[in-house]
N, C-alpha and C. Protein backbone atom coordinates (compact mmCIF):
# COMPACT_ATOMS: atom_id res chain seq x y z
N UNK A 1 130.87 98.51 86.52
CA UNK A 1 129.52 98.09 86.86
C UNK A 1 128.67 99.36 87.06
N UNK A 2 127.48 99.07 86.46
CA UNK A 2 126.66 100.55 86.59
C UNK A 2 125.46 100.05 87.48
N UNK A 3 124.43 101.25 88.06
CA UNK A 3 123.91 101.34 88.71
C UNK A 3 122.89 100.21 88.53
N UNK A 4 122.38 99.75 87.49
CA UNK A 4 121.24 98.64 86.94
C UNK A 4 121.91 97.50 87.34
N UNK A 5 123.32 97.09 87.04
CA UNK A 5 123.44 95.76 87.72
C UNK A 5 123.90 95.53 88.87
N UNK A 6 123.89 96.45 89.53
CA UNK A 6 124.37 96.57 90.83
C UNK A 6 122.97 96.42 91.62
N UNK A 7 121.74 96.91 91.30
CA UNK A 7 120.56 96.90 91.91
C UNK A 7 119.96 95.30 91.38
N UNK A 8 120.30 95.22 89.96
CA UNK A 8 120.28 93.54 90.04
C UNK A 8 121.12 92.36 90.73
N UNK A 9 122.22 92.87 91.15
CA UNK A 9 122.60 91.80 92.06
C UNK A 9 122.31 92.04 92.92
N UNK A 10 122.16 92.72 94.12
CA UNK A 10 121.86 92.84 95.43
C UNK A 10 119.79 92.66 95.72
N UNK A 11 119.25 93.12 94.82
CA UNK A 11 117.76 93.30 95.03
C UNK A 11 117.50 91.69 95.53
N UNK A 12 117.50 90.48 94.59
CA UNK A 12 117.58 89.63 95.38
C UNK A 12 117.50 89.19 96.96
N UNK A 13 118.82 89.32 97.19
CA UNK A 13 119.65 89.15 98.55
C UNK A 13 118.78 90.15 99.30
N UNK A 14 118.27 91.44 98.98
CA UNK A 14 117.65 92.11 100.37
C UNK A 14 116.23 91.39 100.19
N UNK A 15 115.75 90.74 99.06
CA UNK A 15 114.11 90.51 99.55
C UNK A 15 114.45 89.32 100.13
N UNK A 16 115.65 88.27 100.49
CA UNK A 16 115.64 87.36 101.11
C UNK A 16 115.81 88.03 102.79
N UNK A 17 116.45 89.09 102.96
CA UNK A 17 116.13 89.23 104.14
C UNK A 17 115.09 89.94 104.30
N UNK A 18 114.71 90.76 103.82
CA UNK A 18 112.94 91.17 103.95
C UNK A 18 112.04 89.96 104.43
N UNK A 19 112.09 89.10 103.76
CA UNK A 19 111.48 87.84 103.31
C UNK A 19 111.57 87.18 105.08
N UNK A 20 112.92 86.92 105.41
CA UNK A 20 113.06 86.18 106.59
C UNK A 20 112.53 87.07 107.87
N UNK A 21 112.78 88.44 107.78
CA UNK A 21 111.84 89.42 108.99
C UNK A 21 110.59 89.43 109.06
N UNK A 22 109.77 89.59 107.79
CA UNK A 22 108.37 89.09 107.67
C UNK A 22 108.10 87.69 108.13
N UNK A 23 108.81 86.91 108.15
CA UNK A 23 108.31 85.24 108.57
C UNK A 23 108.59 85.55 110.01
N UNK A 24 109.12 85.74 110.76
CA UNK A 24 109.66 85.92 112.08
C UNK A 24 108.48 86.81 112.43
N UNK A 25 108.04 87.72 111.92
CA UNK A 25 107.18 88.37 112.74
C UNK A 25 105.71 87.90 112.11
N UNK A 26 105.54 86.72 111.45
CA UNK A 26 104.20 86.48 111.35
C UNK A 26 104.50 85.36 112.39
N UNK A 27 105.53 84.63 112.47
CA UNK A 27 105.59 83.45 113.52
C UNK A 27 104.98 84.39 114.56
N UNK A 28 105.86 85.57 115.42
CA UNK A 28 105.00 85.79 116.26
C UNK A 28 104.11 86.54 116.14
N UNK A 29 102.89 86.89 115.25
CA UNK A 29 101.72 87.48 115.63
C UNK A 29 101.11 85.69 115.65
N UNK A 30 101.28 84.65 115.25
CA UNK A 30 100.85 83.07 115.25
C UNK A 30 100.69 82.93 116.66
N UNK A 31 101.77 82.87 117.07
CA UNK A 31 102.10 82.63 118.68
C UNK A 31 101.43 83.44 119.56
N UNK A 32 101.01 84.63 119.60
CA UNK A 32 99.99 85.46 120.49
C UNK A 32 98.75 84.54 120.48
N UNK A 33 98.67 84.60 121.52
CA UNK A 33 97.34 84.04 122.10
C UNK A 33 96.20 85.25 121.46
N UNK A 34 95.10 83.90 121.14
CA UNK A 34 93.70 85.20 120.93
C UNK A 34 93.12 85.11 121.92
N UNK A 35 92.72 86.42 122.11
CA UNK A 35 91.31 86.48 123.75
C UNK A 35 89.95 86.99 123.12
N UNK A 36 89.96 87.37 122.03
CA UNK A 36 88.84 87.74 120.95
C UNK A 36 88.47 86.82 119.84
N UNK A 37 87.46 86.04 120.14
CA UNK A 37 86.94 85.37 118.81
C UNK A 37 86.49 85.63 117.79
N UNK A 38 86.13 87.05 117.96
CA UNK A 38 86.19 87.90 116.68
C UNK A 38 87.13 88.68 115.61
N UNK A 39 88.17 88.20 116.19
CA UNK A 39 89.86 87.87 115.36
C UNK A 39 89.50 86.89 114.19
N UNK A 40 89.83 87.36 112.79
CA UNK A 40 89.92 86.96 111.83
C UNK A 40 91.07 86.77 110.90
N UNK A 41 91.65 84.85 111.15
CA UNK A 41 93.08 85.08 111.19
C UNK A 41 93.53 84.48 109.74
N UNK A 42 92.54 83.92 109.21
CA UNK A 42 92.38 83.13 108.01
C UNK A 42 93.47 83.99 106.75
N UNK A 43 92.94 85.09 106.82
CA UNK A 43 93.62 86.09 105.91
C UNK A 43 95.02 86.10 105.91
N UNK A 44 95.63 86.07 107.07
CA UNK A 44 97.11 85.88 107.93
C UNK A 44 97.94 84.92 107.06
N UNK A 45 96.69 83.98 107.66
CA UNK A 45 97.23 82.40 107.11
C UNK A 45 97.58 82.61 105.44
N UNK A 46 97.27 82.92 104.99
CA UNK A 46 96.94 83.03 103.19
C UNK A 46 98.13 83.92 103.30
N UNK A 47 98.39 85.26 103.64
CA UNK A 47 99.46 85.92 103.38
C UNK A 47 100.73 85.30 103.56
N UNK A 48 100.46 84.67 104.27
CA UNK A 48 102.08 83.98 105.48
C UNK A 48 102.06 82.55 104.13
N UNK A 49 101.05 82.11 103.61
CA UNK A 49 101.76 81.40 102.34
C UNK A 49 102.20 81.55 101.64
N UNK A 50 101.74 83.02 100.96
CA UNK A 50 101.75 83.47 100.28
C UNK A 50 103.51 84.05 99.96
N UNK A 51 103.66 84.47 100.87
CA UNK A 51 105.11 84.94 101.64
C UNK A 51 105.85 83.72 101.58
N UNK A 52 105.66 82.42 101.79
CA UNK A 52 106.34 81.37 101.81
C UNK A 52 107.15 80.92 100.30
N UNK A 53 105.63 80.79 99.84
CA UNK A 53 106.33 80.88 98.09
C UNK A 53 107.04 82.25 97.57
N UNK A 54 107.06 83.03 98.08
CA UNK A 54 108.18 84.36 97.73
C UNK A 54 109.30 84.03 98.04
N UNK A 55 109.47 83.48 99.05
CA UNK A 55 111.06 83.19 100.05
C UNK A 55 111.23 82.63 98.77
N UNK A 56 110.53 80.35 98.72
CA UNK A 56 111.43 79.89 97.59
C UNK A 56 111.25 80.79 96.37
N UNK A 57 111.06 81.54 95.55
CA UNK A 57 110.81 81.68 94.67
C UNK A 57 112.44 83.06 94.34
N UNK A 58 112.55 83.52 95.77
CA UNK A 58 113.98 84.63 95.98
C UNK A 58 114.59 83.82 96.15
N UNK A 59 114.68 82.66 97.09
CA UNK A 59 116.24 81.37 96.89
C UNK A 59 116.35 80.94 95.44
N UNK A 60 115.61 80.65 94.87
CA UNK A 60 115.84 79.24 93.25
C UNK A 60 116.35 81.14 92.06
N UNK A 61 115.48 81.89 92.57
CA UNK A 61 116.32 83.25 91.91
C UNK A 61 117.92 83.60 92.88
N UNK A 62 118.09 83.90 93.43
CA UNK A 62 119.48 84.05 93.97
C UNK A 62 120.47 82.89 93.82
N UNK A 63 120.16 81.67 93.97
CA UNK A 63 121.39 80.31 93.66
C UNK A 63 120.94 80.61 92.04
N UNK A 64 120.05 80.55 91.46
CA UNK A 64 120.43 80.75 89.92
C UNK A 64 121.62 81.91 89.49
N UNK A 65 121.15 82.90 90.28
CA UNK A 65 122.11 84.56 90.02
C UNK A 65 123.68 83.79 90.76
N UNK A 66 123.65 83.27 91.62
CA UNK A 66 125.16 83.07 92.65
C UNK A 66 125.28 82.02 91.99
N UNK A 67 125.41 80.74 91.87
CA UNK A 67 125.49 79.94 91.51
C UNK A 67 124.95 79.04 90.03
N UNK A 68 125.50 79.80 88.62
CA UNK A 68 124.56 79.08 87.44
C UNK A 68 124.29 78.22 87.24
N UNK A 69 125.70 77.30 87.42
CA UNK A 69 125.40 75.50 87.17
C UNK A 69 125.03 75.11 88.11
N UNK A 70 124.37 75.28 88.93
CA UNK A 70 123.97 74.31 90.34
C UNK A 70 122.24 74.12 89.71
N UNK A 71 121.20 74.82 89.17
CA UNK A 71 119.77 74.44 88.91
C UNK A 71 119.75 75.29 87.41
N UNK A 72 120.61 74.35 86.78
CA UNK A 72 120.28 74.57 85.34
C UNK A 72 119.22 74.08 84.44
N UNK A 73 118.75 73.13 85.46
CA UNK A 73 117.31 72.17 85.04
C UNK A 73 116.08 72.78 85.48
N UNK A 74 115.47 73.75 86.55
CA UNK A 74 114.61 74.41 86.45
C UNK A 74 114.62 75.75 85.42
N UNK A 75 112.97 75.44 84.94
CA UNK A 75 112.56 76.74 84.02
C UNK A 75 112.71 77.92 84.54
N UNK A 76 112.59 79.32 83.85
CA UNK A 76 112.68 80.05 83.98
C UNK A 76 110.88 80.43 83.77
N UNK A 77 110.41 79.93 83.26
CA UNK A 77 108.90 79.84 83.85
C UNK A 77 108.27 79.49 84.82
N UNK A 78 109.57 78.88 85.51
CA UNK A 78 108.63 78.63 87.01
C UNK A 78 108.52 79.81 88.03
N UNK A 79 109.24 81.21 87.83
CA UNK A 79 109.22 82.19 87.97
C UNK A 79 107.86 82.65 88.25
N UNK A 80 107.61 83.01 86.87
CA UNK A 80 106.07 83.33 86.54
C UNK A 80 104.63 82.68 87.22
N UNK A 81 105.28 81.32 87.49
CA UNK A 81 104.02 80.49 88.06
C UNK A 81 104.07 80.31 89.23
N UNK A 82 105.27 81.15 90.01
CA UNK A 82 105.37 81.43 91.45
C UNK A 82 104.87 82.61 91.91
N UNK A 83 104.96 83.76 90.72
CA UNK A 83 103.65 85.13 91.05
C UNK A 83 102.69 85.19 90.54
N UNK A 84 102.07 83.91 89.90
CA UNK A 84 100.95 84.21 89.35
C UNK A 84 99.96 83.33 90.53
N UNK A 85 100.66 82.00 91.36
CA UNK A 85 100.17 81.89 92.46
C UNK A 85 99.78 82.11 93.68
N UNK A 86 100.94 82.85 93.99
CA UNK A 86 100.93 84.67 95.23
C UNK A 86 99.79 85.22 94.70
N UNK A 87 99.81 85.97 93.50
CA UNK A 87 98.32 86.83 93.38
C UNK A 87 97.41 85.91 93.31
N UNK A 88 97.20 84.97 92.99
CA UNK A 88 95.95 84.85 93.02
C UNK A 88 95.54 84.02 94.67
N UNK A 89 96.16 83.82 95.32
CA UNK A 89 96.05 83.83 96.92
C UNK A 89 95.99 85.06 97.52
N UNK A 90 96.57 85.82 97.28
CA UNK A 90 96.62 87.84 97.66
C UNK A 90 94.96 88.15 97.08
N UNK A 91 94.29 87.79 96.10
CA UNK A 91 93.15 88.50 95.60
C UNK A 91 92.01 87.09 96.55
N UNK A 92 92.54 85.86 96.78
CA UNK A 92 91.44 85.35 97.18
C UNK A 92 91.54 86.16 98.66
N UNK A 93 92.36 86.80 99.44
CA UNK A 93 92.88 87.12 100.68
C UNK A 93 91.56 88.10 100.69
N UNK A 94 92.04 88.67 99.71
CA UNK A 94 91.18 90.52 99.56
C UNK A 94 89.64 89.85 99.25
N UNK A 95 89.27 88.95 98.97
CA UNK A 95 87.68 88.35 98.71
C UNK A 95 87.17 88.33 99.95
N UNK A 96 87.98 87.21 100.88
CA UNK A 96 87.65 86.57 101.72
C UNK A 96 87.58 87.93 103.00
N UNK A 97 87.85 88.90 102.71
CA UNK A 97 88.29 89.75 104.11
C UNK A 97 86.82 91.07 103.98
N UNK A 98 86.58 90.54 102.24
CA UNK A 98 85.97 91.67 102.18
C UNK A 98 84.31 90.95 102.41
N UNK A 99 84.34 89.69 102.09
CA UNK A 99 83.28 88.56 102.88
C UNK A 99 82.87 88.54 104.10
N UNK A 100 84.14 88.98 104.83
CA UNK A 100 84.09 88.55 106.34
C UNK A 100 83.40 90.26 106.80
N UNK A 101 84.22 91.23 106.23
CA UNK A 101 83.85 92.62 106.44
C UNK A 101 82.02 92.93 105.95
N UNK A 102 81.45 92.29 105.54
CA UNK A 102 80.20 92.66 104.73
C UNK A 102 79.01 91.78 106.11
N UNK A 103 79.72 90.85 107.08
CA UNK A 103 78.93 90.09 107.73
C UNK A 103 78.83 91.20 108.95
């Protein structure tokens, strides 16, 4: 085994735990109380979805990689239409912040 598929099997598996430390720590910046109403959390919200569809999108990629015959019936285009929905929630993020920044 050489270095390329060795970084292809494991890359996976670490953005699932990447994936689960980022959710844990957006749960708690959620959970902090605001004392400033001039906290703008909307953006948060959008990332932390955004992040949501990454998780499934690293599970249905890792049980495909660990497991072949278990979701032999999803596309391999649904890939694509899982980062093409992240960005374009990531660029409405960067609109909306740069909306809020201009007020």
């Amino acid at each position: 085994m050489n270095v390329g598929e060795a970084i292809t099997l494991t890359a996976p598996l670490y953005n699932l735990a990447f994936i689960l430390i980022a959710l844990f720590l957006f749960a708690k910046l959620f959970k902090t109380p605001i004392h400033d109403r001039r906290v703008y959390q909307k953006p948060w919200k959008l990332i932390f979805f955004a992040m949501i569809l990454f998780f499934i999108e690293e599970t249905i990629i890792t049980i495909r990689m660990l497991f072949p015959a278990t979701i032999d019936y999803l596309p391999l285009s649904l890939d694509g239409f899982f980062e093409l929905v992240m960005l374009m929630v990531i660029l409405y993020t960067i609109l909306l912040q740069y909306e809020h920044n201009k007020k």
